[in-house]
PDB file of N, CA and C in Angstrom:
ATOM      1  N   UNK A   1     223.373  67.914 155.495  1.00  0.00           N
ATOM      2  CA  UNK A   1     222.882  67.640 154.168  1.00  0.00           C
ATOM      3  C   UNK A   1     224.012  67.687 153.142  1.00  0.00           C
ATOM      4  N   UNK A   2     225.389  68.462 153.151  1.00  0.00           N
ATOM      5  CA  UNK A   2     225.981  68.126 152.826  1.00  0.00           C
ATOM      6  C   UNK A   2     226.758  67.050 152.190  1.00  0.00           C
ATOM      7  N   UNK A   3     226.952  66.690 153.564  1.00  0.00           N
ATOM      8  CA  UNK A   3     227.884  65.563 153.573  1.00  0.00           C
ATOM      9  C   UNK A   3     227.111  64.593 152.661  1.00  0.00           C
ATOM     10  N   UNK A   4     225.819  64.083 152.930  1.00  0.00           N
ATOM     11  CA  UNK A   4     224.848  63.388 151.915  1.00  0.00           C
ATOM     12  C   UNK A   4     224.998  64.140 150.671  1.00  0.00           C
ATOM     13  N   UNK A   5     224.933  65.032 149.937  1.00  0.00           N
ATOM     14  CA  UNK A   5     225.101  65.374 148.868  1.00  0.00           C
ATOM     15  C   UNK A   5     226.088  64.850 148.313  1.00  0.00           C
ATOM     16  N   UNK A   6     227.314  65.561 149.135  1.00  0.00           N
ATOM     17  CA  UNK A   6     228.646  64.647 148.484  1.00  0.00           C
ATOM     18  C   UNK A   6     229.039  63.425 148.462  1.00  0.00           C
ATOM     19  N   UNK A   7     228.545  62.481 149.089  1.00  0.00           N
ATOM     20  CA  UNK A   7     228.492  61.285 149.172  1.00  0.00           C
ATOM     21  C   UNK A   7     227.920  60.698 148.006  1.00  0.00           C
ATOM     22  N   UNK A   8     226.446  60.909 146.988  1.00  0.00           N
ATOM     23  CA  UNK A   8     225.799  60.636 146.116  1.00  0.00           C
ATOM     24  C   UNK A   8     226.645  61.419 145.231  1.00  0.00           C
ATOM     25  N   UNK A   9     227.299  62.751 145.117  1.00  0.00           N
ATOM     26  CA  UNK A   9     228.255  62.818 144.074  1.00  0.00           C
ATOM     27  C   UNK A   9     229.183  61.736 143.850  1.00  0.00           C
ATOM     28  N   UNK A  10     230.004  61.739 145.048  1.00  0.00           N
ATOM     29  CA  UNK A  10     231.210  60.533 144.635  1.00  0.00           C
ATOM     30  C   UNK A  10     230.668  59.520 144.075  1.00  0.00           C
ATOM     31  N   UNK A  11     229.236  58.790 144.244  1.00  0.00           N
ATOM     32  CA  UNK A  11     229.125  57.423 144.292  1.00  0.00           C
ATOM     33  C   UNK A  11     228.499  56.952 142.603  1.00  0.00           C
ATOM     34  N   UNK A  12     227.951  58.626 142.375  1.00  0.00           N
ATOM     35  CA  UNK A  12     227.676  58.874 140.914  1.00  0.00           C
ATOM     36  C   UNK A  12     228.718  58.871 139.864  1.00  0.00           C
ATOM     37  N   UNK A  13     229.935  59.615 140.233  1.00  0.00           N
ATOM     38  CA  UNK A  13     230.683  59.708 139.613  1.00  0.00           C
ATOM     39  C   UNK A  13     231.705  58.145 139.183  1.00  0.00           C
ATOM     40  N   UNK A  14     231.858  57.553 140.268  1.00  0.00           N
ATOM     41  CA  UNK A  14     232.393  56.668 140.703  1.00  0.00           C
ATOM     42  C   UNK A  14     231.500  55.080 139.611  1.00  0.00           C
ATOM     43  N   UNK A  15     230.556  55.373 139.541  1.00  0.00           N
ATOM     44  CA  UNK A  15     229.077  54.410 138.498  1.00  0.00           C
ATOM     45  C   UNK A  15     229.679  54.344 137.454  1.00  0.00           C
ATOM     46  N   UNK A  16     229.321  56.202 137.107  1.00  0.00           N
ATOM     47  CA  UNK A  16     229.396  56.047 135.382  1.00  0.00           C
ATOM     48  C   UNK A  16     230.594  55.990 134.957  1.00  0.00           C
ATOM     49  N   UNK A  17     231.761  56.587 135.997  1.00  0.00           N
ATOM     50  CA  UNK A  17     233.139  56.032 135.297  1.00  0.00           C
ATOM     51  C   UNK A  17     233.411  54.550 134.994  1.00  0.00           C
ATOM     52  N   UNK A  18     232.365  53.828 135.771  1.00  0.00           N
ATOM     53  CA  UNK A  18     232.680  52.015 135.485  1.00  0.00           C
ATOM     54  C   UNK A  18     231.676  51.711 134.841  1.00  0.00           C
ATOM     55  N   UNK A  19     230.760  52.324 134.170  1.00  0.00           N
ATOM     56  CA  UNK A  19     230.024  51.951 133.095  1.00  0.00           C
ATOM     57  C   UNK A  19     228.951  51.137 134.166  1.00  0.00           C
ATOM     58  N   UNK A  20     228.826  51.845 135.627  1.00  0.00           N
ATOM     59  CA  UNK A  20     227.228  51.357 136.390  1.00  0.00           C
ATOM     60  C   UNK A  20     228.072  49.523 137.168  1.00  0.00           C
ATOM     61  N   UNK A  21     229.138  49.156 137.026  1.00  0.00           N
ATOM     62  CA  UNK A  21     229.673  48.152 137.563  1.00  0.00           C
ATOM     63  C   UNK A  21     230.478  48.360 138.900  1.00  0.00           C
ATOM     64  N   UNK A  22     231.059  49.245 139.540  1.00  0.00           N
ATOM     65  CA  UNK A  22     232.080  49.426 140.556  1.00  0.00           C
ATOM     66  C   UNK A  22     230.559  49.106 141.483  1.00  0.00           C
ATOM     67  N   UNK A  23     231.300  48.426 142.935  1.00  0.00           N
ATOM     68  CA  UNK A  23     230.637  48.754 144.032  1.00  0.00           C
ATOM     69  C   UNK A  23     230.009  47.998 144.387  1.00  0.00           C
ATOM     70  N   UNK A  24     229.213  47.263 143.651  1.00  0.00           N
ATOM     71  CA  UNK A  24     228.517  45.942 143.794  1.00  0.00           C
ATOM     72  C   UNK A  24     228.920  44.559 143.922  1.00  0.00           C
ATOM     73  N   UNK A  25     229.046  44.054 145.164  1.00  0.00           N
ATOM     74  CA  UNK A  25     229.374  42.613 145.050  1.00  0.00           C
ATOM     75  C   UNK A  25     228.360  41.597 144.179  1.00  0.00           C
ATOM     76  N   UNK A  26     227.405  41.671 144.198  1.00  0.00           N
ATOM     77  CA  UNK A  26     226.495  41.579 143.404  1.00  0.00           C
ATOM     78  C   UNK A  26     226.336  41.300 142.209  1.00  0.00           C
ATOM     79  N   UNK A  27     226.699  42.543 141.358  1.00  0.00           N
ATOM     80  CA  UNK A  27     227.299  42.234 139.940  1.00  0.00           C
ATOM     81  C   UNK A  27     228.563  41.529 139.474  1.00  0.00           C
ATOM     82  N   UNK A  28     229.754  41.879 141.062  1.00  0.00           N
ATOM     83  CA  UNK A  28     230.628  41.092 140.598  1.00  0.00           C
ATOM     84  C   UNK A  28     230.546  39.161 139.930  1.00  0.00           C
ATOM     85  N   UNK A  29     229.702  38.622 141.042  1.00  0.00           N
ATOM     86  CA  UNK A  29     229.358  37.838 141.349  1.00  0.00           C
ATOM     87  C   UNK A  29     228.631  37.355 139.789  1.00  0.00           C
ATOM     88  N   UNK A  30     227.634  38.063 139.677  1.00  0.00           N
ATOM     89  CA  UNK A  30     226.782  37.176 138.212  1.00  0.00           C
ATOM     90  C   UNK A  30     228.252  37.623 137.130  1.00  0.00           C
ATOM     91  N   UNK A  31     228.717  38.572 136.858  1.00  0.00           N
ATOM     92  CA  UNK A  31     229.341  38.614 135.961  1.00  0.00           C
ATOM     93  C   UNK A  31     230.324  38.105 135.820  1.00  0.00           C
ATOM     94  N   UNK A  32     231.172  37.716 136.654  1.00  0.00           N
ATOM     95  CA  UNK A  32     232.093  36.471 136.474  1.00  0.00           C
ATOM     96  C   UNK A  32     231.968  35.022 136.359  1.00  0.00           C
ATOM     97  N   UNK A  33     231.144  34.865 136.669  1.00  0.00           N
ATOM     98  CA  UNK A  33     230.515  33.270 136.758  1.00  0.00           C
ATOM     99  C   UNK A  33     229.448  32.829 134.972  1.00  0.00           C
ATOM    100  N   UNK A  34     230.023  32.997 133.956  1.00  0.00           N
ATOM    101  CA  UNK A  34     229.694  33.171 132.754  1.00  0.00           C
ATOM    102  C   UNK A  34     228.431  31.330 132.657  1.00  0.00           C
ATOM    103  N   UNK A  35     229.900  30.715 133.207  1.00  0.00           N
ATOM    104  CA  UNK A  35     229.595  29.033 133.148  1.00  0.00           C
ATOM    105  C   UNK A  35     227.979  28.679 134.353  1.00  0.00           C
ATOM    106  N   UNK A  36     227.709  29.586 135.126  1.00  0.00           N
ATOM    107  CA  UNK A  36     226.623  29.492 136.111  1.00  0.00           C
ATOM    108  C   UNK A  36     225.472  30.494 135.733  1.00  0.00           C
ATOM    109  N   UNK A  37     224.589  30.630 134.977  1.00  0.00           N
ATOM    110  CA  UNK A  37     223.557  31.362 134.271  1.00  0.00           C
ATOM    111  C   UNK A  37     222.448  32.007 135.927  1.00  0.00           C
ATOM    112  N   UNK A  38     222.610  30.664 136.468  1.00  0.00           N
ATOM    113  CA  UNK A  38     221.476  30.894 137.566  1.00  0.00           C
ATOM    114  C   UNK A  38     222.279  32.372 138.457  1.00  0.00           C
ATOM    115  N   UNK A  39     223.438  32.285 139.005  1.00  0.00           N
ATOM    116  CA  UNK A  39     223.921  33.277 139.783  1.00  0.00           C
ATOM    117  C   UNK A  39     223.080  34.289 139.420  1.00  0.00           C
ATOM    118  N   UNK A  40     223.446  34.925 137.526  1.00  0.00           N
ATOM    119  CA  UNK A  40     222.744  35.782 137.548  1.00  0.00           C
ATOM    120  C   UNK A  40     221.472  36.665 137.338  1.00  0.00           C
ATOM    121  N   UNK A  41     220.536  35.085 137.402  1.00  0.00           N
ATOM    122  CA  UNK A  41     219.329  35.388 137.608  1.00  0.00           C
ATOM    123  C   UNK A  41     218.969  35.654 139.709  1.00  0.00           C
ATOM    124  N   UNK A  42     219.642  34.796 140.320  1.00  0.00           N
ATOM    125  CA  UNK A  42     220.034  35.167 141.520  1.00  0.00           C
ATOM    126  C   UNK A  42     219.788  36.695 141.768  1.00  0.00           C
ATOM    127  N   UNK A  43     221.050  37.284 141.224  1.00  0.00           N
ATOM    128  CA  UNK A  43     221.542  38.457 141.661  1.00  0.00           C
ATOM    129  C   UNK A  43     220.185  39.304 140.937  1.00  0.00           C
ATOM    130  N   UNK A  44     219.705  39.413 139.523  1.00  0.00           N
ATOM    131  CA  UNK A  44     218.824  40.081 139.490  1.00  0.00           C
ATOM    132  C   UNK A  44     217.514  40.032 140.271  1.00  0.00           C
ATOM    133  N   UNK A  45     217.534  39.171 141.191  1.00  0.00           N
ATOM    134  CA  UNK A  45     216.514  38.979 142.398  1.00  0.00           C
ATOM    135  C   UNK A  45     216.804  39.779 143.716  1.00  0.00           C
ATOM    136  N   UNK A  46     217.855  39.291 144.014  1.00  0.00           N
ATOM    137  CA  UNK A  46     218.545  40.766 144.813  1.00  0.00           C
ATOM    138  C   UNK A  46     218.806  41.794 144.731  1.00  0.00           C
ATOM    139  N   UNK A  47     219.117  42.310 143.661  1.00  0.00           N
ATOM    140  CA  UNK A  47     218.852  43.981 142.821  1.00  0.00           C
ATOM    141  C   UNK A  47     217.812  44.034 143.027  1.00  0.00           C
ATOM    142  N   UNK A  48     216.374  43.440 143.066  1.00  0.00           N
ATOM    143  CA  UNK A  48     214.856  43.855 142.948  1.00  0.00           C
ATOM    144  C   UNK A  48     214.497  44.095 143.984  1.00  0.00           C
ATOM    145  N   UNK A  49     215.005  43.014 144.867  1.00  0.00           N
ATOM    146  CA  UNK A  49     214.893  43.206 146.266  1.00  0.00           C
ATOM    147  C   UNK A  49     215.066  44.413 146.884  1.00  0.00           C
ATOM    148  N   UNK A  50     216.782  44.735 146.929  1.00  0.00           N
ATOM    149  CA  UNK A  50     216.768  45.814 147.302  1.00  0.00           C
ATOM    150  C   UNK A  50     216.588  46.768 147.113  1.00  0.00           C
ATOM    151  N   UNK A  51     216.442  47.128 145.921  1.00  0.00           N
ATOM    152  CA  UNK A  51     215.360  48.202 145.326  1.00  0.00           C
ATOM    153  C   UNK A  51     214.053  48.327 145.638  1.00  0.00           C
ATOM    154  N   UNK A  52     212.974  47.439 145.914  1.00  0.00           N
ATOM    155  CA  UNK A  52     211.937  47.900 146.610  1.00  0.00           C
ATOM    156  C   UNK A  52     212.310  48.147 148.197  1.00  0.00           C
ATOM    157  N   UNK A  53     213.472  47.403 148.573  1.00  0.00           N
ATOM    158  CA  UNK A  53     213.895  48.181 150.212  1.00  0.00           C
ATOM    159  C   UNK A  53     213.646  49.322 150.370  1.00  0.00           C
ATOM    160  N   UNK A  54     214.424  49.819 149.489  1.00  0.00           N
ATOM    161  CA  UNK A  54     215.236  51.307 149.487  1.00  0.00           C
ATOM    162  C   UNK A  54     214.001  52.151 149.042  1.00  0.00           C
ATOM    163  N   UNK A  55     213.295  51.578 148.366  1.00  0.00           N
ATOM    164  CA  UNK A  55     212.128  52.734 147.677  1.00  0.00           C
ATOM    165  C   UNK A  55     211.163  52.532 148.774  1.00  0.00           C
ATOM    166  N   UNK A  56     210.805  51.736 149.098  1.00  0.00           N
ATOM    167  CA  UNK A  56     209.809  52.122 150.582  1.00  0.00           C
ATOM    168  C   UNK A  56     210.339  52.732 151.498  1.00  0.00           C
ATOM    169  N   UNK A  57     211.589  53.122 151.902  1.00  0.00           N
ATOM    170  CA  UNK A  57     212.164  53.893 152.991  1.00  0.00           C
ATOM    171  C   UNK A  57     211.781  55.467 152.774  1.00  0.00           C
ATOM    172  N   UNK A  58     211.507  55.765 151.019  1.00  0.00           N
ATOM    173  CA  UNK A  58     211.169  57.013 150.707  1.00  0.00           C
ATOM    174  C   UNK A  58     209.592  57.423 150.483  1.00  0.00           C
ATOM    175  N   UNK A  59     208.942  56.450 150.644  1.00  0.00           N
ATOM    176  CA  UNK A  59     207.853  56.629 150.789  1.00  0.00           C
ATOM    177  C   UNK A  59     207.258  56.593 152.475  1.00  0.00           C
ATOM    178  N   UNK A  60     206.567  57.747 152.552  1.00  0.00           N
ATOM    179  CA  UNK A  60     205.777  57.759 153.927  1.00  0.00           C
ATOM    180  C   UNK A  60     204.930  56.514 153.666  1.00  0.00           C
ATOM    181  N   UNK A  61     204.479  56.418 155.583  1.00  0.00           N
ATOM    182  CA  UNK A  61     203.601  55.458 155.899  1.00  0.00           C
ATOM    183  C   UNK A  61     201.965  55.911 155.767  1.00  0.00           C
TER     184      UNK A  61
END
């Protein structure tokens, strides 16, 4: 349990020092592409996505 603890430290710390941008190919992706609007409606489809992934993994069956 550790090791999971510290892992969500680093990855926290690691967020808010980039203002919630490090880490994500994702964001890289819509946010550079200024001239392509759709990418980042794209990507906010995949953020949703995987966010209900991840939140059903914490919910029992």
């Amino acid at each position: 349990m550790e090791a999971v603890d510290a892992f969500f430290v680093l990855w926290r710390d690691r967020l808010v020092e980039s203002d919630f941008r490090a880490g994500s190919p994702i964001v890289a992706v819509a946010e550079t592409n200024e001239d392509a609007p759709q990418l980042a409606r794209s990507a906010a489809g995949v953020v949703t996505r995987r966010q209900e992934a991840l939140a059903a993994l914490f919910v029992p069956d």
